[in-house]
N, C-alpha and C. Protein backbone atom coordinates (compact mmCIF):
# COMPACT_ATOMS: atom_id res chain seq x y z
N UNK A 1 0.84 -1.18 0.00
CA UNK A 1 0.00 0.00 0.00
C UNK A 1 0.89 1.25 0.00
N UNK A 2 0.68 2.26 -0.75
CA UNK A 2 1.29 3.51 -0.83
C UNK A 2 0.55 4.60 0.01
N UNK A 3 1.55 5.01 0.91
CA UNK A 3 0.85 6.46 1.75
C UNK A 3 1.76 7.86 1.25
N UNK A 4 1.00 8.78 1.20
CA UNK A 4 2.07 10.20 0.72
C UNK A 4 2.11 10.64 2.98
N UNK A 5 3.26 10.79 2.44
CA UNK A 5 3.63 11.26 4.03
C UNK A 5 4.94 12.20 3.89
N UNK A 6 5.34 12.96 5.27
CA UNK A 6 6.66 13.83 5.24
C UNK A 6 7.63 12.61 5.47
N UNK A 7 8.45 13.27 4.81
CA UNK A 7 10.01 13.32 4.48
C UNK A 7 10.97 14.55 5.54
N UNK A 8 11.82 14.14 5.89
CA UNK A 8 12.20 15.10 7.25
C UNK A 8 13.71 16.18 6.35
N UNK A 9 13.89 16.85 5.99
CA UNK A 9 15.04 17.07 5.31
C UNK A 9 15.68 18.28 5.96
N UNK A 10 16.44 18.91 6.10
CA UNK A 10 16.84 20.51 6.52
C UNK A 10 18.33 20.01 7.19
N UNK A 11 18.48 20.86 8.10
CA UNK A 11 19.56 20.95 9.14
C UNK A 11 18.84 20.76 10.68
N UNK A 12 19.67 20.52 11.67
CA UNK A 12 19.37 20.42 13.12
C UNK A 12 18.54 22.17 13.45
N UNK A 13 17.35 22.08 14.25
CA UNK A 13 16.36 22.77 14.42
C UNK A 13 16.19 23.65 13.16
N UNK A 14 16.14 23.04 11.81
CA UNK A 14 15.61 24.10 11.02
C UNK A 14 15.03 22.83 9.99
N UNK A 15 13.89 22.09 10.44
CA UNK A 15 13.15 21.21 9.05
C UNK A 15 12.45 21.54 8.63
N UNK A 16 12.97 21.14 7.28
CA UNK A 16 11.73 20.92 6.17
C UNK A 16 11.05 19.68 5.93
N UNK A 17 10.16 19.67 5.53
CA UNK A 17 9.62 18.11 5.14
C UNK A 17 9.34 18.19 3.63
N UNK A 18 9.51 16.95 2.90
CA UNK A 18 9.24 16.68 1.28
C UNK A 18 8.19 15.66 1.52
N UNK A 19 6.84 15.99 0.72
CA UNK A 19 5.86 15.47 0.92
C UNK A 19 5.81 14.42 0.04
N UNK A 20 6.02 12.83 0.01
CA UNK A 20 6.72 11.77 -0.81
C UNK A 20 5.47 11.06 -0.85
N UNK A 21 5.35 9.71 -1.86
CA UNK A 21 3.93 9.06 -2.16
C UNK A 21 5.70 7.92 -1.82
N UNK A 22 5.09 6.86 -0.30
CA UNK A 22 6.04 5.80 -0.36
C UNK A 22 5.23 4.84 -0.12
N UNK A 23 6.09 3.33 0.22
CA UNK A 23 5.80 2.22 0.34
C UNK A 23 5.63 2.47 1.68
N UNK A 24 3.73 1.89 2.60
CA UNK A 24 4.16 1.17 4.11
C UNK A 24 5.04 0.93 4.53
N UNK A 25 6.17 -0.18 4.19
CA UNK A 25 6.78 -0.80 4.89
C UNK A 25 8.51 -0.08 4.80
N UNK A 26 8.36 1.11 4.03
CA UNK A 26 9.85 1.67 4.02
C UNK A 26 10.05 2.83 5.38
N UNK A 27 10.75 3.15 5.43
CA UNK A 27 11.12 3.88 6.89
C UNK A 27 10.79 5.33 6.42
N UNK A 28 11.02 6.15 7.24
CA UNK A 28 10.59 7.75 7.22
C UNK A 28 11.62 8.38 5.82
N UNK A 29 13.08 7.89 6.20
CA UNK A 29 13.65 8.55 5.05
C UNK A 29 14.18 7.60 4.00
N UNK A 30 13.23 6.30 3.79
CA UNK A 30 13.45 5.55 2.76
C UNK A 30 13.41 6.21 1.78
N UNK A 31 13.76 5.20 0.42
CA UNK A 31 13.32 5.80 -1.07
C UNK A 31 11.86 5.66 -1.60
N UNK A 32 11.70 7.25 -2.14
CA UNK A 32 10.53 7.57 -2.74
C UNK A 32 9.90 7.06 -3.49
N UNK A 33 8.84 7.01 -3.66
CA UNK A 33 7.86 6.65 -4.79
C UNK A 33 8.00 7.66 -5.74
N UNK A 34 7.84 8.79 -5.55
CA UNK A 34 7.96 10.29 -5.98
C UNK A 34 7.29 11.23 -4.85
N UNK A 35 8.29 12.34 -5.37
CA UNK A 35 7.93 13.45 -4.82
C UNK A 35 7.19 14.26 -5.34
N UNK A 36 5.72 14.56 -3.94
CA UNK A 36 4.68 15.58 -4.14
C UNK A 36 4.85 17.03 -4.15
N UNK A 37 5.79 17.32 -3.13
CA UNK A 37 5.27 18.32 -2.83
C UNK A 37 6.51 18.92 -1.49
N UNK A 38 6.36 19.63 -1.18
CA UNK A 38 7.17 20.35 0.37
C UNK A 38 6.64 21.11 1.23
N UNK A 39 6.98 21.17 2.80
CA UNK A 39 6.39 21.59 3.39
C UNK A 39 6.80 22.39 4.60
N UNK A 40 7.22 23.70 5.00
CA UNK A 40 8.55 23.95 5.47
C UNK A 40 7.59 24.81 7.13
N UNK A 41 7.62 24.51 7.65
CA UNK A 41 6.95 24.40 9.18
C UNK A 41 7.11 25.95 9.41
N UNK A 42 8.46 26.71 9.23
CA UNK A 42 9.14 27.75 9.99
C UNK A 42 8.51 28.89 9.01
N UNK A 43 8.45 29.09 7.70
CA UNK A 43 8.34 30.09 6.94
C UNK A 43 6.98 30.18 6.90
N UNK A 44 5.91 28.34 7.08
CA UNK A 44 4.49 28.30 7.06
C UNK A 44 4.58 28.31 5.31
N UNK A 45 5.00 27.83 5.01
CA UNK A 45 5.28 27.61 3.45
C UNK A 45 4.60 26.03 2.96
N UNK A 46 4.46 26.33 1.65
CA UNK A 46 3.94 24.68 1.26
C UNK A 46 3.86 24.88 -0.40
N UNK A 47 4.62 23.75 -1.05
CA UNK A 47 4.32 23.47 -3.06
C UNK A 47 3.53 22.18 -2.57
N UNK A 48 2.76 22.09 -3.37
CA UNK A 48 1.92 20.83 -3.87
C UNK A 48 1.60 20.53 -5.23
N UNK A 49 2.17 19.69 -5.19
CA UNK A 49 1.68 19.26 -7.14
C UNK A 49 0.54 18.29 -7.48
N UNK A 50 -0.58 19.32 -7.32
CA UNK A 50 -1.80 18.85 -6.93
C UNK A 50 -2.47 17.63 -8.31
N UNK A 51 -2.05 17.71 -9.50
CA UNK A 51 -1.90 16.71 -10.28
C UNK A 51 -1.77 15.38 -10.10
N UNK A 52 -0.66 15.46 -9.49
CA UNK A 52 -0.14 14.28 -8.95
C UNK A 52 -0.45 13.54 -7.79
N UNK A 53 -0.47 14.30 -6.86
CA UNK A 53 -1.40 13.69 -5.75
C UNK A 53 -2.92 13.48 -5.77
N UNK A 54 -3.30 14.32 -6.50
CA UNK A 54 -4.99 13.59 -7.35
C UNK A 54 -4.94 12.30 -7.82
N UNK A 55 -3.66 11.98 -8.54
CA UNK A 55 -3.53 10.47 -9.16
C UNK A 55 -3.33 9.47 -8.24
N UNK A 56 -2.54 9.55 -7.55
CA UNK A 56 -2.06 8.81 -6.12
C UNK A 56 -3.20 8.17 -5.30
N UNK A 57 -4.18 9.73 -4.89
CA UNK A 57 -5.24 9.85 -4.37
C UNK A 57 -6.46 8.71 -5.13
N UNK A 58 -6.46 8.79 -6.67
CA UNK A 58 -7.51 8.05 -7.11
C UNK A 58 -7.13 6.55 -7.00
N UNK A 59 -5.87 6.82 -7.50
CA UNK A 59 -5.50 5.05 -7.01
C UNK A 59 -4.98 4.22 -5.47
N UNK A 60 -5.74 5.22 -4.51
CA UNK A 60 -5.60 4.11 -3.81
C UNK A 60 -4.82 4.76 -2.68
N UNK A 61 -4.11 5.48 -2.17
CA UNK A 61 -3.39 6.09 -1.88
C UNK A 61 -3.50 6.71 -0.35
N UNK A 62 -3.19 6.45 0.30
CA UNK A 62 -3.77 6.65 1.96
C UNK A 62 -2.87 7.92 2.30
N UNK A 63 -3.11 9.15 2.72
CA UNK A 63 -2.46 10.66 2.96
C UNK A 63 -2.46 10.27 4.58
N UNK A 64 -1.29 10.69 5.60
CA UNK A 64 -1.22 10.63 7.09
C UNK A 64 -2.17 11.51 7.30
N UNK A 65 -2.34 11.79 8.71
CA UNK A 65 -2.79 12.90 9.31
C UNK A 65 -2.61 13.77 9.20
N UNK A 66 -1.11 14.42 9.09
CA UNK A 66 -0.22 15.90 8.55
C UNK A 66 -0.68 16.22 7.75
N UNK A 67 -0.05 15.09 6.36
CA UNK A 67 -0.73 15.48 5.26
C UNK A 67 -1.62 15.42 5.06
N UNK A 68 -2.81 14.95 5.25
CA UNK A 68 -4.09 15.05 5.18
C UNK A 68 -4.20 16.48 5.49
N UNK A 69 -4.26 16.93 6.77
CA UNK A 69 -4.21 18.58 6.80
C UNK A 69 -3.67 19.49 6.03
N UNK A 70 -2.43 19.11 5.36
CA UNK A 70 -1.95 20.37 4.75
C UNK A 70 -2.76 20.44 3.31
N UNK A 71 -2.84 19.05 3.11
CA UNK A 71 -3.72 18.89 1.59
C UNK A 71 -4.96 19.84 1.62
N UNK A 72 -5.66 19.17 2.78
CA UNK A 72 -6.76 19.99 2.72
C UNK A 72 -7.08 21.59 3.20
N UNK A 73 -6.32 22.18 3.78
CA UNK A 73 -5.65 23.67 3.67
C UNK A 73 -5.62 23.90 2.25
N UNK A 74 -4.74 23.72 1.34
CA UNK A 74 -4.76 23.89 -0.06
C UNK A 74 -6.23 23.25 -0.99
N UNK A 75 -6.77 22.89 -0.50
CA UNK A 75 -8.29 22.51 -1.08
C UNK A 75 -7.85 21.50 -2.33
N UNK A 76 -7.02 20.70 -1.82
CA UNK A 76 -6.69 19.28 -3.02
C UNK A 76 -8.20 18.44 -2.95
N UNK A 77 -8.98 18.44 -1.71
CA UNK A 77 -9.74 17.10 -1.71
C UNK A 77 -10.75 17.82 -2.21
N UNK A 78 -11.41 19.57 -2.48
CA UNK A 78 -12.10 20.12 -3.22
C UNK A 78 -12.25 19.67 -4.50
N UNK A 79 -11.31 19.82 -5.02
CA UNK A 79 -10.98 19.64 -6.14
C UNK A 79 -11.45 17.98 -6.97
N UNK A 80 -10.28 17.24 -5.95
CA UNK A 80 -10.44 15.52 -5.63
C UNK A 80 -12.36 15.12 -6.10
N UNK A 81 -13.34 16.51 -5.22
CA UNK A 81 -14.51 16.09 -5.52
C UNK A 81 -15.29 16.35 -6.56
N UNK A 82 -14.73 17.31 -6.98
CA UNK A 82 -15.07 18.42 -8.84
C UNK A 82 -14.74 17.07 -9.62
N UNK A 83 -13.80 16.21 -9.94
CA UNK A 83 -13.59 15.41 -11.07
C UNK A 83 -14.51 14.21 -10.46
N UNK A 84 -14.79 14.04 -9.61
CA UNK A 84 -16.05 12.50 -9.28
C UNK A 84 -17.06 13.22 -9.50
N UNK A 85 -17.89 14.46 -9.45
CA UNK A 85 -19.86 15.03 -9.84
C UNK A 85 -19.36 13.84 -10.39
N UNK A 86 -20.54 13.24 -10.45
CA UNK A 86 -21.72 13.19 -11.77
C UNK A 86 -22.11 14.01 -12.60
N UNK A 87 -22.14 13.28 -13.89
CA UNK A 87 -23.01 14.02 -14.98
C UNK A 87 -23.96 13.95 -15.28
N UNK A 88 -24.79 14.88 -15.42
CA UNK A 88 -25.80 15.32 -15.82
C UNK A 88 -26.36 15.57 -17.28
N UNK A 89 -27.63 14.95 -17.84
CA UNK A 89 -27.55 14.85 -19.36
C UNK A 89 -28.44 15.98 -18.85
């Protein structure tokens, strides 16, 4: 199963996190599936490559708690719900 979760990256008291789509069973700073996105705590900063984590998202894709929040701050799961409407004849 693939979860997008942080990635811990920076220097001692100054992290950033890289918001990664990985494997369950790999560790915090295993290797990526790919990278989503970043998320930098101190500046209150955040990229999301909301494309991509839409795809992730449709296939299957379990977001932590963090990310779950920051996603939805940026209105990814808005969006997530615009391409499932239904159509209407």
């Amino acid at each position: 199963m693939v979860k997008l979760r942080l990635k811990r990256c920076g220097r001692k008291q100054r992290a950033i996190y890289r918001i990664v789509a990985i494997d369950v069973r790999s560790r915090r700073e295993g290797r990526a599936l790919r990278k989503v996105g970043f998320y930098d705590p101190i500046k209150n900063q955040t990229y999301l490559n909301v494309p991509v984590i839409l795809s992730f998202l449709e296939k299957g894709a379990q977001p932590t708690g963090t990310v779950h929040d920051i996603s939805k701050k940026a209105g990814v799961f808005m969006e997530l719900r615009l391409n499932h409407q239904p159509k209407f004849n």
